[in-house]
C-alpha atoms as a PDB file:
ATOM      1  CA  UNK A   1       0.000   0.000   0.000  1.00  0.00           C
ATOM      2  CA  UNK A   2       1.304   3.688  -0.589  1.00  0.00           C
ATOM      3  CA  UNK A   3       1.878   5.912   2.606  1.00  0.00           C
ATOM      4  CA  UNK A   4       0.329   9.132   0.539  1.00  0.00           C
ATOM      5  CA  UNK A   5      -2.725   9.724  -1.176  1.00  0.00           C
ATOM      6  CA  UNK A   6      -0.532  11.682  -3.847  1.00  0.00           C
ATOM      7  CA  UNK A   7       3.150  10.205  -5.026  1.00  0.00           C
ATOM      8  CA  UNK A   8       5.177  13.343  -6.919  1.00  0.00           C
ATOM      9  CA  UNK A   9       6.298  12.222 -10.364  1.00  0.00           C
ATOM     10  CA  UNK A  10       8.450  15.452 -11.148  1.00  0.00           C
ATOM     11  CA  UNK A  11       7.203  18.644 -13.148  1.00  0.00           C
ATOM     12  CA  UNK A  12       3.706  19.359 -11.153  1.00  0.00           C
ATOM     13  CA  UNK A  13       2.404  15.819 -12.155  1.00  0.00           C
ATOM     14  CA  UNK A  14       1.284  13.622  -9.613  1.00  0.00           C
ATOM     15  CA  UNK A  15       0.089   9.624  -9.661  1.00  0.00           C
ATOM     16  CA  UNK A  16      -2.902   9.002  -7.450  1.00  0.00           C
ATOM     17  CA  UNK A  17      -2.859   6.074  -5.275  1.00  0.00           C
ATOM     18  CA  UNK A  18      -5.248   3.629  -4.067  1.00  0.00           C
ATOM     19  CA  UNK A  19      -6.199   5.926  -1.061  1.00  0.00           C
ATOM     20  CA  UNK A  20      -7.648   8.577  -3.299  1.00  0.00           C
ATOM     21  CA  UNK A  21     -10.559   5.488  -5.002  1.00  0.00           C
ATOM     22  CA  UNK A  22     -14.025   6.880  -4.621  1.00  0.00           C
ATOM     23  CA  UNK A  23     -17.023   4.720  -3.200  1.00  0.00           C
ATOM     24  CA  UNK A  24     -18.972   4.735  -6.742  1.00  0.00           C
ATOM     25  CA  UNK A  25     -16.203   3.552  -9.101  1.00  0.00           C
ATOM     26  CA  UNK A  26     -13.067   2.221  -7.946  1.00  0.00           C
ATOM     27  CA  UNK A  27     -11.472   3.926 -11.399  1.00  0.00           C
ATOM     28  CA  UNK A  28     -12.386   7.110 -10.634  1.00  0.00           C
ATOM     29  CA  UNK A  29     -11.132   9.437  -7.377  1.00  0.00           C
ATOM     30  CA  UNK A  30     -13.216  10.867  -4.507  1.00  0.00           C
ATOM     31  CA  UNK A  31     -13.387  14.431  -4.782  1.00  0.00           C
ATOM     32  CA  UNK A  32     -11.896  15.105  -1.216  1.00  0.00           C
ATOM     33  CA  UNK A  33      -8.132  14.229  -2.402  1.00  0.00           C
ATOM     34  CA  UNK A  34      -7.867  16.129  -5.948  1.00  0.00           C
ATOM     35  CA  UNK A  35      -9.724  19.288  -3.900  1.00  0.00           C
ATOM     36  CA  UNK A  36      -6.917  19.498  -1.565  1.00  0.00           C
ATOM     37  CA  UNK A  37      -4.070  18.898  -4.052  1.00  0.00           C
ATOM     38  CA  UNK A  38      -5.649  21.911  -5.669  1.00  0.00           C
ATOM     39  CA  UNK A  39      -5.474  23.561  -2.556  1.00  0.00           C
ATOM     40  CA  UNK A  40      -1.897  23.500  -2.197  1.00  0.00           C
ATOM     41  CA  UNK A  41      -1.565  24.217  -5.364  1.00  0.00           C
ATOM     42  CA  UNK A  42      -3.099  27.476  -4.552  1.00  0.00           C
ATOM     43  CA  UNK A  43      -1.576  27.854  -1.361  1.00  0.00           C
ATOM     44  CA  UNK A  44       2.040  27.934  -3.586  1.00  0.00           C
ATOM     45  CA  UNK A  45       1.067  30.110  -6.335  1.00  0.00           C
ATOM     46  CA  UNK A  46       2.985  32.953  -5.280  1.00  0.00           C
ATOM     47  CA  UNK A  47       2.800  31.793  -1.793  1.00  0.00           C
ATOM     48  CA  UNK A  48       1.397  34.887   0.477  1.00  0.00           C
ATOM     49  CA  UNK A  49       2.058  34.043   4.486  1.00  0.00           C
ATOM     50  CA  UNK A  50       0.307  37.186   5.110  1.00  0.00           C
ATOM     51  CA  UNK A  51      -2.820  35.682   3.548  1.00  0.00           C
ATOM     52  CA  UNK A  52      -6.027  33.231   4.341  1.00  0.00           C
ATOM     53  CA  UNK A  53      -7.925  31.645   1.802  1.00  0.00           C
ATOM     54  CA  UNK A  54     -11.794  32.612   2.771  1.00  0.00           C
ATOM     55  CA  UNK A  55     -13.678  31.055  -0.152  1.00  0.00           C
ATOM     56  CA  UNK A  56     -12.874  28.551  -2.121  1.00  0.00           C
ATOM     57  CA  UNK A  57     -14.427  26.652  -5.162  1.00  0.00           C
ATOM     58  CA  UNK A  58     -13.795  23.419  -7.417  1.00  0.00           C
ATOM     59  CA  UNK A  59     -15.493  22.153 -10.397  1.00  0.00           C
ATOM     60  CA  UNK A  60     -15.128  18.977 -11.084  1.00  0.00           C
ATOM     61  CA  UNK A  61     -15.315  18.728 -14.565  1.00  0.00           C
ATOM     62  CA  UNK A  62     -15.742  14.611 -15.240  1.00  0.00           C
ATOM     63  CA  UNK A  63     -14.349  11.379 -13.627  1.00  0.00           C
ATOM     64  CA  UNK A  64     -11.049  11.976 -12.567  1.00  0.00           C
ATOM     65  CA  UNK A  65      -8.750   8.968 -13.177  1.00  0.00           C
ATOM     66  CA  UNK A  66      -6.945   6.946 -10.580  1.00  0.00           C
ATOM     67  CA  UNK A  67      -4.073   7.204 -12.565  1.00  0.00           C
ATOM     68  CA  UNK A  68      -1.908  10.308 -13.417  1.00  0.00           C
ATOM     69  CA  UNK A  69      -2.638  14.019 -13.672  1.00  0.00           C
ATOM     70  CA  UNK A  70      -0.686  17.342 -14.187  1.00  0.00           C
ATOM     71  CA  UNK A  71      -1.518  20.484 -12.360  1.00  0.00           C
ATOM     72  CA  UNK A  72      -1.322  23.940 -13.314  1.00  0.00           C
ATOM     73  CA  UNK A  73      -1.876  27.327 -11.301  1.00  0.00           C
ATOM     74  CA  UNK A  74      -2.282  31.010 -11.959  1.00  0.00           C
ATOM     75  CA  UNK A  75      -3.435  34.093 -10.032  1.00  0.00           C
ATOM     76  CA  UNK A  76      -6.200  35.534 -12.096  1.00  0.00           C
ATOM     77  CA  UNK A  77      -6.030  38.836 -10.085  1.00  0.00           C
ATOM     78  CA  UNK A  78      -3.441  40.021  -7.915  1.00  0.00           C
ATOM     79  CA  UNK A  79      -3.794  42.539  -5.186  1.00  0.00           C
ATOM     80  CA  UNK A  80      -2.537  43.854  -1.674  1.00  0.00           C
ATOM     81  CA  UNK A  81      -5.785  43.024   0.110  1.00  0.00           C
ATOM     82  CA  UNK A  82      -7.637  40.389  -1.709  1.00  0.00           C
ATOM     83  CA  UNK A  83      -6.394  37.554  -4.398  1.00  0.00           C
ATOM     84  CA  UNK A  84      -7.849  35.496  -6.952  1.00  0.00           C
ATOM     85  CA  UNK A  85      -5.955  32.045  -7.550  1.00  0.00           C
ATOM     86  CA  UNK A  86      -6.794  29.464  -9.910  1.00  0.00           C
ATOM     87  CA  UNK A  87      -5.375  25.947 -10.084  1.00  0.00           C
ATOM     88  CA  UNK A  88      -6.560  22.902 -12.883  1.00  0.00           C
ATOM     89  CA  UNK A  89      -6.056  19.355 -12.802  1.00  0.00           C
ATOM     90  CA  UNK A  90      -5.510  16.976 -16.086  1.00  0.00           C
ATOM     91  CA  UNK A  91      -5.468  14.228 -17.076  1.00  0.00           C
ATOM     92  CA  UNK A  92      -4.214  12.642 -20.544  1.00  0.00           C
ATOM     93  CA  UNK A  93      -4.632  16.563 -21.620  1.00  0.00           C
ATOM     94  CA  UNK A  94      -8.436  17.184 -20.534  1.00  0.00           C
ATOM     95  CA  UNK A  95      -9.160  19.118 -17.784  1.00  0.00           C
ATOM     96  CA  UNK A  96     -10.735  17.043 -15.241  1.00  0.00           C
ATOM     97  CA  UNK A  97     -10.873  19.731 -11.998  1.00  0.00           C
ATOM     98  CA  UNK A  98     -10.353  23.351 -11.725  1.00  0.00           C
ATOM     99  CA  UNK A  99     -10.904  25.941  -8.553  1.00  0.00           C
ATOM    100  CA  UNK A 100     -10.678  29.189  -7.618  1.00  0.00           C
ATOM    101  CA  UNK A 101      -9.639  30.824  -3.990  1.00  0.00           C
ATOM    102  CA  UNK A 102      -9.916  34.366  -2.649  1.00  0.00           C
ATOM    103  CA  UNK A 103      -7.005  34.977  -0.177  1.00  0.00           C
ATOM    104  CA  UNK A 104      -7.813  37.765   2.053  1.00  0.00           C
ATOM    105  CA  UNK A 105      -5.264  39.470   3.511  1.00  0.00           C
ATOM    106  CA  UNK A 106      -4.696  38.784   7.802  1.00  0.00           C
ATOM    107  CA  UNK A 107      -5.245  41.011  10.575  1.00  0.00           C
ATOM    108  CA  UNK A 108      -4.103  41.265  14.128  1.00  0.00           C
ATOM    109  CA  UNK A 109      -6.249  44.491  14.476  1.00  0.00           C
ATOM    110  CA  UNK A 110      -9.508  42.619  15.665  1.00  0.00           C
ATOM    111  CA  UNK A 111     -10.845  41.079  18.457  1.00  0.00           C
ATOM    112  CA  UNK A 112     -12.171  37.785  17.466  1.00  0.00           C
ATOM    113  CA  UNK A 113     -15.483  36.743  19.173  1.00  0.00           C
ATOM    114  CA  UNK A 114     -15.479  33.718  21.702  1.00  0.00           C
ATOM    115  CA  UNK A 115     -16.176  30.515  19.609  1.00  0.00           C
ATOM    116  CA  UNK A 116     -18.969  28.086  20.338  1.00  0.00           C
ATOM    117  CA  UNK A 117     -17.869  25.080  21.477  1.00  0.00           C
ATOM    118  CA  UNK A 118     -17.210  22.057  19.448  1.00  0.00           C
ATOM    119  CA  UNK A 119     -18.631  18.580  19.331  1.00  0.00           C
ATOM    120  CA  UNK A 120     -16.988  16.422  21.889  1.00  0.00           C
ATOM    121  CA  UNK A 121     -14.342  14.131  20.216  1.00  0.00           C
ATOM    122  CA  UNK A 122     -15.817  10.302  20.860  1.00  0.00           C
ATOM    123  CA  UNK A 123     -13.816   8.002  21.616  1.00  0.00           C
ATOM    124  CA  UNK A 124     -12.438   5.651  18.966  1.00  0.00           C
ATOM    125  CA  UNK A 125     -14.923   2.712  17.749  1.00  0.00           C
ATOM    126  CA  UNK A 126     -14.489  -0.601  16.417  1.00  0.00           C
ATOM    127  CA  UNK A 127     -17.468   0.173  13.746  1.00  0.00           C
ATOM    128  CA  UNK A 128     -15.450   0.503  10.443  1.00  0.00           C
ATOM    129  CA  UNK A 129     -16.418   2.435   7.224  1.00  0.00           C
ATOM    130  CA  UNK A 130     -19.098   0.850   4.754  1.00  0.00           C
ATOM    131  CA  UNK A 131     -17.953  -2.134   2.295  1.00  0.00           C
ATOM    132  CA  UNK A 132     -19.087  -3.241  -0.937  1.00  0.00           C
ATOM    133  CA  UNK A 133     -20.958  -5.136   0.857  1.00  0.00           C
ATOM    134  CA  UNK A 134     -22.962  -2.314   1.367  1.00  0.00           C
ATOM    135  CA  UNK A 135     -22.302  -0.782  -2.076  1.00  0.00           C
ATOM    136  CA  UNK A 136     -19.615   1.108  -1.286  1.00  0.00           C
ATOM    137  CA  UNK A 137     -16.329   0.995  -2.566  1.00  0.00           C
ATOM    138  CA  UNK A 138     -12.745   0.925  -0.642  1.00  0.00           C
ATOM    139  CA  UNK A 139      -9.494   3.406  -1.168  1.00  0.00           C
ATOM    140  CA  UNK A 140     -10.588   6.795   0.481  1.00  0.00           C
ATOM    141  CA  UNK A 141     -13.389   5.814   2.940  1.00  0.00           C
ATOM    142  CA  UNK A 142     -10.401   3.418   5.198  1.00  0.00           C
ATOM    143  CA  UNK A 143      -7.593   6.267   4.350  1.00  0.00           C
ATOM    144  CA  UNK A 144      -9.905   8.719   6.211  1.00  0.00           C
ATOM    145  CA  UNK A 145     -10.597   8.149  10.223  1.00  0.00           C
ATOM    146  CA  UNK A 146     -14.419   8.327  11.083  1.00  0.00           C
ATOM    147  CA  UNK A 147     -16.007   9.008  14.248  1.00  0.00           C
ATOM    148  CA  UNK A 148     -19.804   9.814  14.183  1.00  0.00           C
ATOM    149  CA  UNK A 149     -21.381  11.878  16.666  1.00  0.00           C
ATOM    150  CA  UNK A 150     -24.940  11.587  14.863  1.00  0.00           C
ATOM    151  CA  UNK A 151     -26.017   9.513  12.078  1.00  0.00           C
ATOM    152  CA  UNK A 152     -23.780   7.319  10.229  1.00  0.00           C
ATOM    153  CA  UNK A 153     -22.926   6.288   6.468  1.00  0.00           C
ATOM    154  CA  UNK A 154     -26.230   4.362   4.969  1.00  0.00           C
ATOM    155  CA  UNK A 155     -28.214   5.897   7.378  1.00  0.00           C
ATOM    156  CA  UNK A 156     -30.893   8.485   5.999  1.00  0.00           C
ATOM    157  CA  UNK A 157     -30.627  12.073   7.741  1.00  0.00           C
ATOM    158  CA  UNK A 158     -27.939  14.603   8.860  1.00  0.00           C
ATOM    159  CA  UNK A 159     -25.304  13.203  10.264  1.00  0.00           C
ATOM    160  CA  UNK A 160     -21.979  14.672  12.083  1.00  0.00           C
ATOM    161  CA  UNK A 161     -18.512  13.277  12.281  1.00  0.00           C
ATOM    162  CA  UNK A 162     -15.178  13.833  13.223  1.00  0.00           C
ATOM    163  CA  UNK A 163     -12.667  12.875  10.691  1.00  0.00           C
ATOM    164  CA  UNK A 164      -8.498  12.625  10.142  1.00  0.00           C
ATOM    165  CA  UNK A 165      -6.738  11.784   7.707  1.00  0.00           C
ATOM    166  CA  UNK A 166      -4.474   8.686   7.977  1.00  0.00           C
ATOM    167  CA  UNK A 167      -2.056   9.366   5.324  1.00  0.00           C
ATOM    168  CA  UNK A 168      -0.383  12.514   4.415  1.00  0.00           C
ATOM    169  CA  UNK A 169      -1.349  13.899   0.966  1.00  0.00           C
ATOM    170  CA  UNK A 170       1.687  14.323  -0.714  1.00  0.00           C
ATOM    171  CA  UNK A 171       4.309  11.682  -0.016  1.00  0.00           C
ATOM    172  CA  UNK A 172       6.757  13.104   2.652  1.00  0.00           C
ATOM    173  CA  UNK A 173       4.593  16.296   3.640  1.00  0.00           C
ATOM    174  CA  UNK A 174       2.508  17.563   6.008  1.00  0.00           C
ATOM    175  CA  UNK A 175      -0.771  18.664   4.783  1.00  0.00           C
ATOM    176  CA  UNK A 176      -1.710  21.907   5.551  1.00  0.00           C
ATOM    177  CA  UNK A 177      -4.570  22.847   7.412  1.00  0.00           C
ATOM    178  CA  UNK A 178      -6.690  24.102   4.096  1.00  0.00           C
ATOM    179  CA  UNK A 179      -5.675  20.899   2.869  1.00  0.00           C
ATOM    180  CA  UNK A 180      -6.780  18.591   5.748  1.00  0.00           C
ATOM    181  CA  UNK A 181     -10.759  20.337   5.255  1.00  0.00           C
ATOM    182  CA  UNK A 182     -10.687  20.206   1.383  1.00  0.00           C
ATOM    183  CA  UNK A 183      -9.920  16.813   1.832  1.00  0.00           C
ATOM    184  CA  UNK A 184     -13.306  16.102   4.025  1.00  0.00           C
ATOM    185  CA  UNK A 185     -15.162  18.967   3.295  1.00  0.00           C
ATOM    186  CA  UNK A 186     -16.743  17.119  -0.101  1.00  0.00           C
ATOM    187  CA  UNK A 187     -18.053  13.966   2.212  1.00  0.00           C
ATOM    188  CA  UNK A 188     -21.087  15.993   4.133  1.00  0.00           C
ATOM    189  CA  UNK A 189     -23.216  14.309   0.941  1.00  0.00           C
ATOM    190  CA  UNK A 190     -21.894  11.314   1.590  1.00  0.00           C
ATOM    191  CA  UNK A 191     -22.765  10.765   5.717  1.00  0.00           C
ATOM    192  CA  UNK A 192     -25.521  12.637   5.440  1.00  0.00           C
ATOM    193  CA  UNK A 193     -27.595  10.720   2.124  1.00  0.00           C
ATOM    194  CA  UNK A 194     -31.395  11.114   2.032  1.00  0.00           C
ATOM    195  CA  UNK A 195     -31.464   8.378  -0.812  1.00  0.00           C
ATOM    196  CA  UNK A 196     -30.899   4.453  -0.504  1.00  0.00           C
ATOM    197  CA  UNK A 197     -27.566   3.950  -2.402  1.00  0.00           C
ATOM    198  CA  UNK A 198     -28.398   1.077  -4.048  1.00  0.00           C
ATOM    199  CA  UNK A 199     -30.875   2.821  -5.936  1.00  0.00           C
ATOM    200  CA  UNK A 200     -30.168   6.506  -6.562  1.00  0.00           C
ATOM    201  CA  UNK A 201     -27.084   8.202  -7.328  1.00  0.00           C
ATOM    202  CA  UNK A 202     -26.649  11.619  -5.204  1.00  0.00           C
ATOM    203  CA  UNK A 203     -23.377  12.844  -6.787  1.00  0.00           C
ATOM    204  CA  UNK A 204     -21.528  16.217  -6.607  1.00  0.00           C
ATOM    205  CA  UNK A 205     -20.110  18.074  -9.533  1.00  0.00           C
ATOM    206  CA  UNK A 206     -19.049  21.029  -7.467  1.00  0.00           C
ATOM    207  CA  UNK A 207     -17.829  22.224  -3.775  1.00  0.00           C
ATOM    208  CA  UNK A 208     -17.515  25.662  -2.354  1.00  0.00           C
ATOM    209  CA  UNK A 209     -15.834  26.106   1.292  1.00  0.00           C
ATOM    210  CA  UNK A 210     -16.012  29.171   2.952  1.00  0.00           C
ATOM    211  CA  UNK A 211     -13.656  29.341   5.760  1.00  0.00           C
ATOM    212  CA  UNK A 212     -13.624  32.214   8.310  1.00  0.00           C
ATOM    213  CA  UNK A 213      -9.812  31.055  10.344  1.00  0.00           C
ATOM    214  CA  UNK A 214      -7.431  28.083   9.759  1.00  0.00           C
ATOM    215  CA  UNK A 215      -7.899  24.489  11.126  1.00  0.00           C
ATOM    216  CA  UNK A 216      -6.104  23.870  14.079  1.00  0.00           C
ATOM    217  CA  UNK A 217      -4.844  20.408  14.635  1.00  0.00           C
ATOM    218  CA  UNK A 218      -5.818  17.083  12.866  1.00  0.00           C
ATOM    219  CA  UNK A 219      -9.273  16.439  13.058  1.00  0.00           C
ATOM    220  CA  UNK A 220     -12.158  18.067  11.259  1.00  0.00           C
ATOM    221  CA  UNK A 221     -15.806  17.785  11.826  1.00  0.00           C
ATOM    222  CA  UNK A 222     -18.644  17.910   9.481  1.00  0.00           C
ATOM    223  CA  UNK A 223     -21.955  18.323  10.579  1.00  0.00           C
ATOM    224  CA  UNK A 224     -23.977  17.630   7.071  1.00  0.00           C
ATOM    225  CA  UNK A 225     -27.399  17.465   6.200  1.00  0.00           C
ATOM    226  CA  UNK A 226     -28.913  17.176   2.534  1.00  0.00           C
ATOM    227  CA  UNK A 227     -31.915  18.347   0.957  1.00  0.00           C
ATOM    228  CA  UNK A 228     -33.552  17.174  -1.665  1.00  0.00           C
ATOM    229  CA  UNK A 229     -36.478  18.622  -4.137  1.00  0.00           C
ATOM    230  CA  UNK A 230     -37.998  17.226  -7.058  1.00  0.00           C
ATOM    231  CA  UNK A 231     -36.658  17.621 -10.462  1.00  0.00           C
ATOM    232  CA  UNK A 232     -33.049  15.622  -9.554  1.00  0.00           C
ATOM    233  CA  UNK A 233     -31.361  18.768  -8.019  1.00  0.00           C
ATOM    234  CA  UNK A 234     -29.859  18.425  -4.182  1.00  0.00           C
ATOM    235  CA  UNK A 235     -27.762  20.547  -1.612  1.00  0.00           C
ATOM    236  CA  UNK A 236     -25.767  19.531   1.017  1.00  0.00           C
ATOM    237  CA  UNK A 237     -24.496  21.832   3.542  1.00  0.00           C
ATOM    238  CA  UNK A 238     -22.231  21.400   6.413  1.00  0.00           C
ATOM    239  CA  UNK A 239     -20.800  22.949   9.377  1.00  0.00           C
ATOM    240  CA  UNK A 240     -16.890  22.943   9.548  1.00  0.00           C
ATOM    241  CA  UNK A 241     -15.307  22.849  13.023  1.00  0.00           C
ATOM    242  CA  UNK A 242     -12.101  21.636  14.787  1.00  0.00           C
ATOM    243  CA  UNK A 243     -11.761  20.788  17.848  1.00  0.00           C
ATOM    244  CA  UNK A 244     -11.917  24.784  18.981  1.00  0.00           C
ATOM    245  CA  UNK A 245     -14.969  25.467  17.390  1.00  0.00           C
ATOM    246  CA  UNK A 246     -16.828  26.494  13.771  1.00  0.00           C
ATOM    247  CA  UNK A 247     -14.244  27.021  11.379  1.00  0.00           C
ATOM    248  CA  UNK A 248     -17.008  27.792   8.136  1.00  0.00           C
ATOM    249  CA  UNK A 249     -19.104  26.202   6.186  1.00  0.00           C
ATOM    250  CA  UNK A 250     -19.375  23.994   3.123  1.00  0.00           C
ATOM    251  CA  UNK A 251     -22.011  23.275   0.430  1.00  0.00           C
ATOM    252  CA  UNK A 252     -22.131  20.910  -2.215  1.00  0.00           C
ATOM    253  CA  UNK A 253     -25.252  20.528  -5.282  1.00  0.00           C
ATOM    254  CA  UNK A 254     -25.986  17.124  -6.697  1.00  0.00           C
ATOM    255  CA  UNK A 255     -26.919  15.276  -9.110  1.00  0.00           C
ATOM    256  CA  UNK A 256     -30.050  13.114  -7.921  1.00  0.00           C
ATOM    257  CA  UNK A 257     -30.500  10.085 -10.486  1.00  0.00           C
ATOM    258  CA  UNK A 258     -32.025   6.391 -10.061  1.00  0.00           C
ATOM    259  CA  UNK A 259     -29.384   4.049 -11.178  1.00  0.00           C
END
């Protein structure tokens, strides 16, 4: 097994590993991983310490391969107080992923507000992430730690977990802490499905993260609930803490379909 979800080939292009296998096709990648290697990507595009990223959003254009892609990155408009980045993923020379970031400029001049206080951490459980026995497909769902606070995966409703990831992203890296929440932030559809999965696909083409202050430390939570109208059109939303409190928000639309 690889120790990353990413393995650097030279040159910005990157072979996905086993880790980075979605639950609906073991071909093609969970959008958690490729979000966050876009995410450093923007973090590096000339990298700005004095900087947050507040919003950010990917497309994801089609499957993306669990196979080999190339990466590319650009700011789209520069500026003292307020960025625009833009990063792409592709694979055998189609676009497969692209996102844009505005990086907002820090400040020590305010006084934050007192946080609310975050889900209690449960203890570790012996339950383990859903199989194909259950429809779902290995690679990311047992390279990400879950602990549920409500709900759980195959269970109809809004659900919370905790979540950490068990391998870096890059081989021999850290990730960084806009790169642990894009990495979880495009499950809340997943934990929280309304649908059966045997019978309906509920699948994302986009995710936008707004993020108010950096992730401290390695776990994330993601308190997710989906609604769904008729006419095949969904949203899932979730609430993104650590273990100090709210960190932002996500939201993802779908793609209702019977199989």
């Amino acid at each position: 097994m690889d120790d990353a979800f990413y393995l650097p080939l030279g040159d910005d292009r990157w072979r996905a590993t086993v880790h980075t296998a979605g639950p609906w096709d073991a071909r093609f990648q969970h959008g958690g991983p490729p979000s966050a290697l876009l995410a450093r990507a923007i973090e590096r595009c000339s990298a700005r310490e004095d900087m947050l990223v507040a919003r950010m959003a990917v497309d994801i254009l089609g499957g993306i391969p669990v196979y080999d892609l190339e990466l590319r990155s650009r700011v789209l408009r520069p500026g003292r107080s307020v960025e625009l980045v833009e990063a792409a993923l592709s694979a055998g020379g189609r676009d497969v992923a692209r996102a844009q970031a505005w990086r907002v400029l820090r400040t020590t001049q305010t006084t934050p507000p007192r946080q609310p206080s975050a889900q209690p951490l449960p203890a570790e459980t012996t339950d383990g992430a859903p199989s194909a026995v259950d429809g779902w497909l290995d690679g990311y769902l047992s390279a990400v730690e879950w602990r549920f606070t409500a709900g759980a995966f195959g269970r109809p409703g809004s659900a919370a977990a905790w979540t950490r990831l068990r391998y870096p992203l890059v081989d021999g890296e850290p990730p960084s802490p806009l790169q642990r929440v894009l990495a979880v932030a495009d499950s809340g559809n997943g934990i929280s499905s309304e649908l059966e999965l045997a019978d309906w696909h509920f699948i994302n083409p986009e995710l936008t993260v707004h993020l108010h202050r950096e992730a401290i430390g390695e776990w994330v939570c993601l308190e997710a609930r989906t609604a769904i109208s008729p006419g095949g059109v969904g949203l899932a939303t979730s609430v993104l803490s650590d273990l100090d409190g709210p960190i932002g928000v996500g939201a993802q639309s779908l793609l209702v379909a019977q199989r």
